[in-house]
C-alpha atoms as a PDB file:
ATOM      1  CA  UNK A   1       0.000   0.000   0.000  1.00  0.00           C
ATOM      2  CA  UNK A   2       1.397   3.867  -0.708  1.00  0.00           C
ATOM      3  CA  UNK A   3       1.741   5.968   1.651  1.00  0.00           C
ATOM      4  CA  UNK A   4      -0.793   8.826   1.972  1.00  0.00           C
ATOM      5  CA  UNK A   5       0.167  12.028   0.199  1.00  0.00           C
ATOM      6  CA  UNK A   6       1.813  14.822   2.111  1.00  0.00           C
ATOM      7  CA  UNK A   7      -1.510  16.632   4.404  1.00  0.00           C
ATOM      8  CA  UNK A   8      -0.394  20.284   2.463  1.00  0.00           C
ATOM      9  CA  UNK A   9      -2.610  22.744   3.838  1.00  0.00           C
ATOM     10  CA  UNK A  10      -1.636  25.824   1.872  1.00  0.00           C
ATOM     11  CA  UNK A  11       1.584  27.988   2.090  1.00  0.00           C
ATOM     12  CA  UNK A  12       2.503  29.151   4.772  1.00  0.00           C
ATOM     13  CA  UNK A  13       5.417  31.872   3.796  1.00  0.00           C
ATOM     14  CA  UNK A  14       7.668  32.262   1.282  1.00  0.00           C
ATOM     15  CA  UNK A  15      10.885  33.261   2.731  1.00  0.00           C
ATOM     16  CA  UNK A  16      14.004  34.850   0.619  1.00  0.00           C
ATOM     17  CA  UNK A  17      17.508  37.271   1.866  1.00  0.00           C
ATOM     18  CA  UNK A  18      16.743  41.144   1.461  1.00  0.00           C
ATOM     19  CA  UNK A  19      18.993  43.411   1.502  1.00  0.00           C
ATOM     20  CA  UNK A  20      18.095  46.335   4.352  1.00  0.00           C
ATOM     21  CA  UNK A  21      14.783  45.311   6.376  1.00  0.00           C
ATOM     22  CA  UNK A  22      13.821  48.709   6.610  1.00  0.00           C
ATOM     23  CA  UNK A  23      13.512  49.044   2.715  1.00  0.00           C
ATOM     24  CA  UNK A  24      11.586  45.991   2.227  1.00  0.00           C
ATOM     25  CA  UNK A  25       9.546  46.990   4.918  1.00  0.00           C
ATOM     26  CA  UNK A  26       7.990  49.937   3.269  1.00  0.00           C
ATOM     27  CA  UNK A  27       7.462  48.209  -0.299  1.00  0.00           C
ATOM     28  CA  UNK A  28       5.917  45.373   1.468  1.00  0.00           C
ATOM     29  CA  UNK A  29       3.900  47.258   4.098  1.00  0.00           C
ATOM     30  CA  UNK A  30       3.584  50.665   3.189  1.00  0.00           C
ATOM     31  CA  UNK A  31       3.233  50.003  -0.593  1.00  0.00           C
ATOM     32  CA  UNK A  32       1.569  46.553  -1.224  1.00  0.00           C
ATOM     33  CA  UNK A  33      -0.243  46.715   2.234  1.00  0.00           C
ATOM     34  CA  UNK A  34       0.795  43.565   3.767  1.00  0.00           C
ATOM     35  CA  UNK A  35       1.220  44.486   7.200  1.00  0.00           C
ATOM     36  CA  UNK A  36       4.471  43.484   9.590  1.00  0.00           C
ATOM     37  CA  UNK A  37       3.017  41.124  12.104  1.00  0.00           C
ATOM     38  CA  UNK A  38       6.035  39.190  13.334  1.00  0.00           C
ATOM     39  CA  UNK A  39      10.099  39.775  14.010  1.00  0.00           C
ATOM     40  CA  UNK A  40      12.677  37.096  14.404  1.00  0.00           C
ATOM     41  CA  UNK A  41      15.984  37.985  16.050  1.00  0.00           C
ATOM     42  CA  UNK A  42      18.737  35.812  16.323  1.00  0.00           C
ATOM     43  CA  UNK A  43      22.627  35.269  16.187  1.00  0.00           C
ATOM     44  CA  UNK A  44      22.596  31.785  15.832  1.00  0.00           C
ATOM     45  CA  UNK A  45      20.292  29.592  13.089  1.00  0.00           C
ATOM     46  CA  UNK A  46      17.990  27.283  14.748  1.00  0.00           C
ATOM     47  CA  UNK A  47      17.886  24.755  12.175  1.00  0.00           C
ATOM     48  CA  UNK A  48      21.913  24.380  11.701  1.00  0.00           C
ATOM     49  CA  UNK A  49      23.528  25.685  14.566  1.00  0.00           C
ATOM     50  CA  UNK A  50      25.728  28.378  12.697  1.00  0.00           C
ATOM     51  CA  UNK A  51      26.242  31.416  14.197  1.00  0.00           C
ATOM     52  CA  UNK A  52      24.647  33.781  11.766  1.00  0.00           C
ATOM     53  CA  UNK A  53      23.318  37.275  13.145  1.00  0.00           C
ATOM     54  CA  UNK A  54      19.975  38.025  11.501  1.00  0.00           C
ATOM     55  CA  UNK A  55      16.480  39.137  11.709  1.00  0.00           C
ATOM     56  CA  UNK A  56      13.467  37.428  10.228  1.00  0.00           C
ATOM     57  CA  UNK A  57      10.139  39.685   9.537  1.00  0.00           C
ATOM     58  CA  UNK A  58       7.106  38.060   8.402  1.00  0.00           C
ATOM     59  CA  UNK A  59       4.401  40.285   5.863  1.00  0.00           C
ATOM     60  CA  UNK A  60       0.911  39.038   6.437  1.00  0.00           C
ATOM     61  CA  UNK A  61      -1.313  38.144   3.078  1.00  0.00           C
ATOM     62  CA  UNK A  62      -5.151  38.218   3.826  1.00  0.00           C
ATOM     63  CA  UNK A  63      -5.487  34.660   3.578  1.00  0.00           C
ATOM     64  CA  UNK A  64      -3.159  34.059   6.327  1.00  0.00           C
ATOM     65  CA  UNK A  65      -0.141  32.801   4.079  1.00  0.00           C
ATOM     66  CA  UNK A  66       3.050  34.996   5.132  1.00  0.00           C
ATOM     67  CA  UNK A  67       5.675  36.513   2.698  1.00  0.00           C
ATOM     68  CA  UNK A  68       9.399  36.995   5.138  1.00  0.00           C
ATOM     69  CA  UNK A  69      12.743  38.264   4.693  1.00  0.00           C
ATOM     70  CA  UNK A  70      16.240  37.245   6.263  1.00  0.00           C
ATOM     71  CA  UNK A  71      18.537  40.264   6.905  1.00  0.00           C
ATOM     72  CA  UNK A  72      21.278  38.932   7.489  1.00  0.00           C
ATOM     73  CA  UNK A  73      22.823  42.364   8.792  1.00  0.00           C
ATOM     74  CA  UNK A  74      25.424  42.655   5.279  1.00  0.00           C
ATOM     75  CA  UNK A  75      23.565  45.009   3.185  1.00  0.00           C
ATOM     76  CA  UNK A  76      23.878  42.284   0.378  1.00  0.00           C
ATOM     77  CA  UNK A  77      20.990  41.073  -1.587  1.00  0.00           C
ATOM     78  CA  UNK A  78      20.235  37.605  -3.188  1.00  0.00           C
ATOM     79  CA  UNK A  79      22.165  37.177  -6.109  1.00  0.00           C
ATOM     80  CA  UNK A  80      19.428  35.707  -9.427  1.00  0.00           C
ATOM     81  CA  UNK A  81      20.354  32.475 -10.982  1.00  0.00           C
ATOM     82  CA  UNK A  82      22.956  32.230 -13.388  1.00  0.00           C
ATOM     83  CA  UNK A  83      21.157  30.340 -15.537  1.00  0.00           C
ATOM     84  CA  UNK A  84      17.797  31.306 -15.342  1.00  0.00           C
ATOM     85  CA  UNK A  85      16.303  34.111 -17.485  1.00  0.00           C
ATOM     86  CA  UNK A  86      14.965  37.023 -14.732  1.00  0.00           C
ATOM     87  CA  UNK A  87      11.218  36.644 -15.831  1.00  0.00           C
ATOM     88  CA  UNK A  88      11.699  32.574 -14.375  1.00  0.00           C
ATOM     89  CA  UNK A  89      11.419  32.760 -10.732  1.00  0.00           C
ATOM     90  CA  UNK A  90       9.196  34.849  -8.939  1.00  0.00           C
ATOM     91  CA  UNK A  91       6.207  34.963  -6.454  1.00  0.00           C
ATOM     92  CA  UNK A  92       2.662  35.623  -7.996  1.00  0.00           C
ATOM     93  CA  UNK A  93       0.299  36.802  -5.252  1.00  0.00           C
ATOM     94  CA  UNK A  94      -3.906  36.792  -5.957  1.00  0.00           C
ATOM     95  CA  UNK A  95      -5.791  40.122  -6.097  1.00  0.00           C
ATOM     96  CA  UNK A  96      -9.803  39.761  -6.693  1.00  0.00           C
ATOM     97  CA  UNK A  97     -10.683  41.458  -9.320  1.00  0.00           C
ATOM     98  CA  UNK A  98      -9.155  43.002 -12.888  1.00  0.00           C
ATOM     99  CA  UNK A  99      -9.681  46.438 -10.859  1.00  0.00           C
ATOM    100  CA  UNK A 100      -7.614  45.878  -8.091  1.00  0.00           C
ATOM    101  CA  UNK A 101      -4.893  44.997 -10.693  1.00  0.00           C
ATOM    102  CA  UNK A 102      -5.352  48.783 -12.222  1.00  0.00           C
ATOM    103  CA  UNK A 103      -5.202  49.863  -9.244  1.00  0.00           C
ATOM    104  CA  UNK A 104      -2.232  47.997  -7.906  1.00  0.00           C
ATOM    105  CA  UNK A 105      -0.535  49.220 -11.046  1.00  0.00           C
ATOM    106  CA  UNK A 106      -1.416  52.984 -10.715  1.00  0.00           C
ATOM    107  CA  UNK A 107       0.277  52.923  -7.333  1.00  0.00           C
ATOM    108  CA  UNK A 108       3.305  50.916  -8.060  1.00  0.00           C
ATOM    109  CA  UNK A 109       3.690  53.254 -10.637  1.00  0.00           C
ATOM    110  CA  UNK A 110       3.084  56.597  -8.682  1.00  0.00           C
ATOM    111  CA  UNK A 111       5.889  55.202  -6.283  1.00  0.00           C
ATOM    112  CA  UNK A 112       8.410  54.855  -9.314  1.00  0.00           C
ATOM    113  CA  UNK A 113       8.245  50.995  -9.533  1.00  0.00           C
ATOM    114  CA  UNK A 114       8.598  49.847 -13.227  1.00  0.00           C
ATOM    115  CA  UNK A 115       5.311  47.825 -13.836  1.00  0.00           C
ATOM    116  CA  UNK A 116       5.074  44.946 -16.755  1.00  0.00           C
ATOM    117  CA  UNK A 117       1.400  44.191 -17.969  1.00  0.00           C
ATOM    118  CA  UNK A 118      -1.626  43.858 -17.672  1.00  0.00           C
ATOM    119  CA  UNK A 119      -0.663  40.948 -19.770  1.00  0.00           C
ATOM    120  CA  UNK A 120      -3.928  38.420 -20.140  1.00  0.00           C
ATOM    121  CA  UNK A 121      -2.458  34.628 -19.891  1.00  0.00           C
ATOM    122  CA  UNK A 122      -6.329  33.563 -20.806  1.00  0.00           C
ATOM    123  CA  UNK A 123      -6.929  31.696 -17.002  1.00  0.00           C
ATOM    124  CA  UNK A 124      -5.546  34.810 -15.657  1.00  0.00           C
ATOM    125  CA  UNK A 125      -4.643  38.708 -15.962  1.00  0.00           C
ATOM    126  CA  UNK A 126      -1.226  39.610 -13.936  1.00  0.00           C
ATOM    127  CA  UNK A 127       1.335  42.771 -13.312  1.00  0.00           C
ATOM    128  CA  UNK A 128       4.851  42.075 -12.958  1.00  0.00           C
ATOM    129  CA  UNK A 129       7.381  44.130 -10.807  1.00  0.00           C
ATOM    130  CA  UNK A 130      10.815  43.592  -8.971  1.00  0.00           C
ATOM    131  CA  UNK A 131      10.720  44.096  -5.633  1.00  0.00           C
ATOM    132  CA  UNK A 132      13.819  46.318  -3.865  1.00  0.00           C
ATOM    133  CA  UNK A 133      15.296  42.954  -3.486  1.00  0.00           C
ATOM    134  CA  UNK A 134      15.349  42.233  -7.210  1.00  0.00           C
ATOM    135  CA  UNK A 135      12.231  39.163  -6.558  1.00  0.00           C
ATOM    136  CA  UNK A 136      10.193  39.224  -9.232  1.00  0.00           C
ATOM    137  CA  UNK A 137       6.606  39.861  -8.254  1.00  0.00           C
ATOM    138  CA  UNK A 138       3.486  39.357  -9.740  1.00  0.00           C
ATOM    139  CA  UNK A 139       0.127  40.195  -8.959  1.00  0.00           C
ATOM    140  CA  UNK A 140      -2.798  37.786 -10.966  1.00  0.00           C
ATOM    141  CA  UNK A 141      -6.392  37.404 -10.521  1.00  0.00           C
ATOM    142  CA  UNK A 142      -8.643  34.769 -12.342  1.00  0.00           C
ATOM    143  CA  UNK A 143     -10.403  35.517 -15.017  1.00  0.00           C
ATOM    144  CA  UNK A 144     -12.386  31.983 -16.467  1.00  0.00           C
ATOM    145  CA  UNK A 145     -14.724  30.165 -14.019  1.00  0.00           C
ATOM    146  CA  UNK A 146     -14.102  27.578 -11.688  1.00  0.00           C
ATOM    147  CA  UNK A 147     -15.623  25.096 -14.335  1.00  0.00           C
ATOM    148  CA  UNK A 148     -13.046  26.161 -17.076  1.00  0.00           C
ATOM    149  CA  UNK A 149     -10.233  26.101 -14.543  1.00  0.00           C
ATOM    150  CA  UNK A 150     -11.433  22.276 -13.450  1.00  0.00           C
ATOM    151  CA  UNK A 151     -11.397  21.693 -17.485  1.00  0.00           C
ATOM    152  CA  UNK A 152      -7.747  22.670 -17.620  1.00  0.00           C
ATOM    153  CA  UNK A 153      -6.998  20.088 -14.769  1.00  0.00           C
ATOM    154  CA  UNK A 154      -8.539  17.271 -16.724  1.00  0.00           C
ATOM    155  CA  UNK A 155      -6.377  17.712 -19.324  1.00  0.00           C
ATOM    156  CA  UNK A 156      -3.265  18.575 -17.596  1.00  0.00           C
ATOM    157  CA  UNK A 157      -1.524  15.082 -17.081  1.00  0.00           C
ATOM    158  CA  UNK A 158      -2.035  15.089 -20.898  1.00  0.00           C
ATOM    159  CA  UNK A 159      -0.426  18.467 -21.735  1.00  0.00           C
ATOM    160  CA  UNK A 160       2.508  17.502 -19.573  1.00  0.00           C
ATOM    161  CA  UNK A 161       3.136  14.258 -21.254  1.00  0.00           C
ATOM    162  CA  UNK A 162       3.106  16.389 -24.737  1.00  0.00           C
ATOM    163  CA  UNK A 163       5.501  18.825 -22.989  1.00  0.00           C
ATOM    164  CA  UNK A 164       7.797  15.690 -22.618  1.00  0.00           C
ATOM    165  CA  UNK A 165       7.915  14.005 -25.797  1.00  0.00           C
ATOM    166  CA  UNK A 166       8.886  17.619 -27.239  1.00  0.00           C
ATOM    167  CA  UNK A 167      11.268  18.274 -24.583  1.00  0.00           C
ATOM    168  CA  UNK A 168      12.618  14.760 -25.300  1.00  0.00           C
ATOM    169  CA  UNK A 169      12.828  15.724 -29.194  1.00  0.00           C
ATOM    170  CA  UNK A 170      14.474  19.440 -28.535  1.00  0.00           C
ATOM    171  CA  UNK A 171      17.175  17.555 -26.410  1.00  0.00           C
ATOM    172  CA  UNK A 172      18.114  15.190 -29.928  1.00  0.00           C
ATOM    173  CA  UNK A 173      18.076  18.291 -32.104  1.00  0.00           C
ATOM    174  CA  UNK A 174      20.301  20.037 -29.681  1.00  0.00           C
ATOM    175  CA  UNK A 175      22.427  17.057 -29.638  1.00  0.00           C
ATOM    176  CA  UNK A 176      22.529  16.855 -33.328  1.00  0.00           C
ATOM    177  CA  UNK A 177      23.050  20.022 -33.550  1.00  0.00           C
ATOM    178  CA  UNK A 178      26.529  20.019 -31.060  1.00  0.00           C
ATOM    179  CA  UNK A 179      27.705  17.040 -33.097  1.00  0.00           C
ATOM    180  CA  UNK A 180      27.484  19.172 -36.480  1.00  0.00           C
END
């Protein structure tokens, strides 16, 4: 018998290295609204041991779900991948409605943030922004039903599977192509 699946409740924060905690303070708080609720000082990492000065602050979402940041006292940001293309990795947060994208935008913009979008990905409508820690943000909100959206998981074990078989036929062309 297989074990039962992992009980995932929902996220519970998203946590990356910022560069001054007063900064990201006022994008996250003052400018997105997600309050401060909770501060984490320490000189020594629980999980590891290591002695690592740093502070920990938590930014509340509405659902509960927290975003948090690691100072780590150096005044040295996290570096992007390498090898990833900057539009990759990032953290896309739910507004309600179309309008509270507009909005969301207007105000971003008004604070001198460089804003990407509205760009409609047909399940959803999203802004995109960098954060003062260079994390991509975006902001989405749904725009099909729930019906459509349950349509899109029937088929989505399939779409993957087509995703592989070109994947595996893009890794012989590049291989063909490096023996040329």
């Amino acid at each position: 018998m297989d074990p039962l699946p992992v009980p995932v409740r929902g996220l519970h924060h998203f946590a990356w290295r910022c560069r001054d905690s007063e900064e990201t303070r006022r994008f996250w708080e003052d400018l997105l609204g997600l309050p401060l609720v909770h501060v984490i000082k320490n000189d020594h990492v629980p999980s590891t041991g290591e002695y690592c000065p740093y502070v920990h602050i938590f930014f509340q979402m509405r659902d509960g779900a927290y975003i948090a940041f690691f100072d780590l006292g150096d005044d040295v940001q996290a570096e992007p991948s390498p090898n990833t293309p900057a539009w990759v990795n990032h953290i896309a947060l739910r507004v309600d409605s179309v309008d509270d994208l507009r909005s969301a935008k207007a105000r971003l913009e008004a604070a001198g943030v460089q804003v990407l979008g509205i760009t409609d990905h047909h399940i959803i409508d999203s802004i995109y922004f960098f954060d003062p820690n260079g994390i991509r943000v975006e902001l989405t909100t749904p725009t099909v039903s729930p019906a459509e959206m349950e349509a899109h998981a029937r088929v989505a074990h399939a779409e993957l599977e087509a995703w592989t078989q070109r994947k595996a036929l893009l890794r012989r062309e590049r291989a063909g192509a490096t023996h040329a």
